[in-house]
N, C-alpha and C. Protein backbone atom coordinates (compact mmCIF):
# COMPACT_ATOMS: atom_id res chain seq x y z
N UNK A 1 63.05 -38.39 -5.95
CA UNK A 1 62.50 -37.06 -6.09
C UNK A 1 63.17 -36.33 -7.26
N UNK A 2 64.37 -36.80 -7.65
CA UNK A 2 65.23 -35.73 -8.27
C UNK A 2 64.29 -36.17 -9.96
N UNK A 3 63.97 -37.41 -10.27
CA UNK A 3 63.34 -38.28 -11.22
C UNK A 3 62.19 -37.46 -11.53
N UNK A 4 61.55 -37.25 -10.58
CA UNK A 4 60.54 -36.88 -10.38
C UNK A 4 60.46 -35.39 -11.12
N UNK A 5 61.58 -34.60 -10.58
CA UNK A 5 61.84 -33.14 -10.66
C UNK A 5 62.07 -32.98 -12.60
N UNK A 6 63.04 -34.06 -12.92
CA UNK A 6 63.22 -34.19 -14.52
C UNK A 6 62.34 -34.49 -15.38
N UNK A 7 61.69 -35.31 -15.15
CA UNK A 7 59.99 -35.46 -15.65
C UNK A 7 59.52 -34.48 -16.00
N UNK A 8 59.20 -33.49 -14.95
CA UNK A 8 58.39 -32.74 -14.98
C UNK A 8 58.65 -31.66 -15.99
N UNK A 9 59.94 -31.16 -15.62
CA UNK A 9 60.87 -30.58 -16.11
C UNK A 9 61.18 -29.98 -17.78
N UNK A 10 60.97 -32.20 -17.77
CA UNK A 10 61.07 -32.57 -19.57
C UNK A 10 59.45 -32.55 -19.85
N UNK A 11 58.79 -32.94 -19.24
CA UNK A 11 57.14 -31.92 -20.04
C UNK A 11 56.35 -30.76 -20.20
N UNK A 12 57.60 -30.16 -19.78
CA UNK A 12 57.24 -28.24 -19.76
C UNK A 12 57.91 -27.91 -20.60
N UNK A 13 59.15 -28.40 -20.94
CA UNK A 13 60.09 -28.25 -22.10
C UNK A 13 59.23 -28.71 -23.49
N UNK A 14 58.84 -29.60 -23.32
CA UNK A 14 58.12 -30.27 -24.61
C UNK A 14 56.67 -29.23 -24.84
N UNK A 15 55.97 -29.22 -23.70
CA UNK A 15 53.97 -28.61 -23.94
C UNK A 15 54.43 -27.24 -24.23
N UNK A 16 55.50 -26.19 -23.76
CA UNK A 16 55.44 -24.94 -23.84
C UNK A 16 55.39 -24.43 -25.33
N UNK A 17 56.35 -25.23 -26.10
CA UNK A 17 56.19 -24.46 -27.70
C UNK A 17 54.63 -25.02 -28.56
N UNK A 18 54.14 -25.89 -27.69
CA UNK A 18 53.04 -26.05 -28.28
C UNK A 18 51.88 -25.05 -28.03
N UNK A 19 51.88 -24.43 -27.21
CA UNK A 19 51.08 -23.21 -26.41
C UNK A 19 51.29 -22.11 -26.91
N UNK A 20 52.09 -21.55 -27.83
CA UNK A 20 52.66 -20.59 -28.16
C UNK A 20 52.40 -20.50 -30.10
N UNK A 21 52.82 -19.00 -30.56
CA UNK A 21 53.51 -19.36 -31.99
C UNK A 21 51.75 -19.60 -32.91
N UNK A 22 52.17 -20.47 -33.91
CA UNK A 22 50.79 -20.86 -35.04
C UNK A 22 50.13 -21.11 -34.18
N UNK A 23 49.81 -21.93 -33.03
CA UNK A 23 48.58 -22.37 -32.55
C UNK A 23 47.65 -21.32 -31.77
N UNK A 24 48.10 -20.32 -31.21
CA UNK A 24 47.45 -19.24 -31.16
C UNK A 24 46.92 -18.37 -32.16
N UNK A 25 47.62 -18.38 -33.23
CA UNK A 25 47.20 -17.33 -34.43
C UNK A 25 45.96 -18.59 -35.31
N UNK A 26 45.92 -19.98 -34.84
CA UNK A 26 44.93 -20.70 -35.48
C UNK A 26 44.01 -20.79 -34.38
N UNK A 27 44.15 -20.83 -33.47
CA UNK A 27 42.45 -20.30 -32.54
C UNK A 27 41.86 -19.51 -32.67
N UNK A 28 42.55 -18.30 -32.90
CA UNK A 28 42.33 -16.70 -32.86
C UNK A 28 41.44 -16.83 -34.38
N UNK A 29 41.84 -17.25 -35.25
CA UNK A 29 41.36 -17.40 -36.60
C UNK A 29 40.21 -18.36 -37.21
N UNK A 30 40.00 -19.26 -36.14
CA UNK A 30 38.52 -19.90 -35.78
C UNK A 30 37.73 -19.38 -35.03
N UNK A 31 38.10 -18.66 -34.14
CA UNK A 31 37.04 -18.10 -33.30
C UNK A 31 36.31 -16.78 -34.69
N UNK A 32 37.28 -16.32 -35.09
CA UNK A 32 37.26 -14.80 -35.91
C UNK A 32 36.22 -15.38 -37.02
N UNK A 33 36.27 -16.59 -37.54
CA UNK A 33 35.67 -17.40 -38.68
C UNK A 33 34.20 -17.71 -37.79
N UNK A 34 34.23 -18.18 -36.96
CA UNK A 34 33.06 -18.75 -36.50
C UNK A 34 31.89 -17.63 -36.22
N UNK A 35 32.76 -16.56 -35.91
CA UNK A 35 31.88 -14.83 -35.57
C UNK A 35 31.57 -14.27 -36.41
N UNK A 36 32.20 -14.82 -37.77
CA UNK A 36 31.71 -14.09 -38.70
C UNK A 36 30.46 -14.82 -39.63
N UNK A 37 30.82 -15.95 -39.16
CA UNK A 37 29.46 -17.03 -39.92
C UNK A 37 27.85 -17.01 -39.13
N UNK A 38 28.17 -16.72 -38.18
CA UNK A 38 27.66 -16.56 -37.02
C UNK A 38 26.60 -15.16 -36.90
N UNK A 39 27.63 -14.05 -37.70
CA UNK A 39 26.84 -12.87 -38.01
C UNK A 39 26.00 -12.55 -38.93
N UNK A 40 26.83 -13.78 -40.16
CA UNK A 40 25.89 -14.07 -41.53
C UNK A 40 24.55 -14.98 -41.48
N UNK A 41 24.20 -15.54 -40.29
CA UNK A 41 22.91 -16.29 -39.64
C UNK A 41 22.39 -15.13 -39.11
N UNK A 42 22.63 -14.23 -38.76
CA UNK A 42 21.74 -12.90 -37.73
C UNK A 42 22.10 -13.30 -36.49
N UNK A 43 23.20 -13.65 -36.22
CA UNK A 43 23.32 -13.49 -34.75
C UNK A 43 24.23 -11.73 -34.32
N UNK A 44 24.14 -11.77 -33.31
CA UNK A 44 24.80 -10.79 -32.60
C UNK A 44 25.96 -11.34 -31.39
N UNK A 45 26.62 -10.47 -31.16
CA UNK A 45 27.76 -10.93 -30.32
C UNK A 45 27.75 -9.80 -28.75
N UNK A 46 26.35 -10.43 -28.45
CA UNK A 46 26.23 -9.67 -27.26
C UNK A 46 26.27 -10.36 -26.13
N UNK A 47 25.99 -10.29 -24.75
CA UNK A 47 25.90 -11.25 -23.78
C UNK A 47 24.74 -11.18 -23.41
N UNK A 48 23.30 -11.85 -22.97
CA UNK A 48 24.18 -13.00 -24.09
C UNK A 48 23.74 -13.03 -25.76
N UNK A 49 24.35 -14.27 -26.41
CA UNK A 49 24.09 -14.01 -27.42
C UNK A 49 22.82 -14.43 -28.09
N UNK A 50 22.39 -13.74 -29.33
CA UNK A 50 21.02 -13.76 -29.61
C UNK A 50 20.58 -13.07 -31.23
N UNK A 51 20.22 -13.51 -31.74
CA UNK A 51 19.53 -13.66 -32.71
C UNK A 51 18.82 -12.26 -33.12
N UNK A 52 19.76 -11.43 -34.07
CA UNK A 52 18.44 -10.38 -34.38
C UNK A 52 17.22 -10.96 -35.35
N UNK A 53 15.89 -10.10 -34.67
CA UNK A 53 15.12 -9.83 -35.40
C UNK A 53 15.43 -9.19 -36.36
N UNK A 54 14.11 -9.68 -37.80
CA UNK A 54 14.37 -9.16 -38.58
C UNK A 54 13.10 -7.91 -38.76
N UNK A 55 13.97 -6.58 -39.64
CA UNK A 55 13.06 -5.14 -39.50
C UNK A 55 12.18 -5.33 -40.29
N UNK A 56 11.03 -4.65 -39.98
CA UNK A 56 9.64 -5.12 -41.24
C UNK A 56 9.84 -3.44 -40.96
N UNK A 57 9.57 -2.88 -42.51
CA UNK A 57 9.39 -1.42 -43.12
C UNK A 57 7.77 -1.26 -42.15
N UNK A 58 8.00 0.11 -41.46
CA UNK A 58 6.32 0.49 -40.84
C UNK A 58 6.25 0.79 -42.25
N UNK A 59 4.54 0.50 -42.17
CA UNK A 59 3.84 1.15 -43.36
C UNK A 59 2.31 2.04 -43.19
């Protein structure tokens, strides 16, 4: 059990700085990229999401 307990132990030690730090500020910065490409197609960021129409001038 105690084997068991160090294991575990030593892969929380190791995954935690990976969870943290640049790899958050590089998700955050794909998502931000993808919303913005996303807006340049006519989408909208509503729920859900969807596609503006485009305005025709009344005449």
């Amino acid at each position: 059990m105690g084997t068991r307990r160090l294991l575990i132990a030593a892969i929380f030690v190791v995954v935690l700085p990976l969870l943290s730090g640049c790899w958050t500020i590089a998700a955050a910065g794909a998502g931000a990229y993808g919303g913005y490409k996303m807006k340049e197609e006519g989408y909208t960021l509503q729920n859900p999401v969807t596609k503006e129409k485009e305005k025709k001038s009344a005449k």
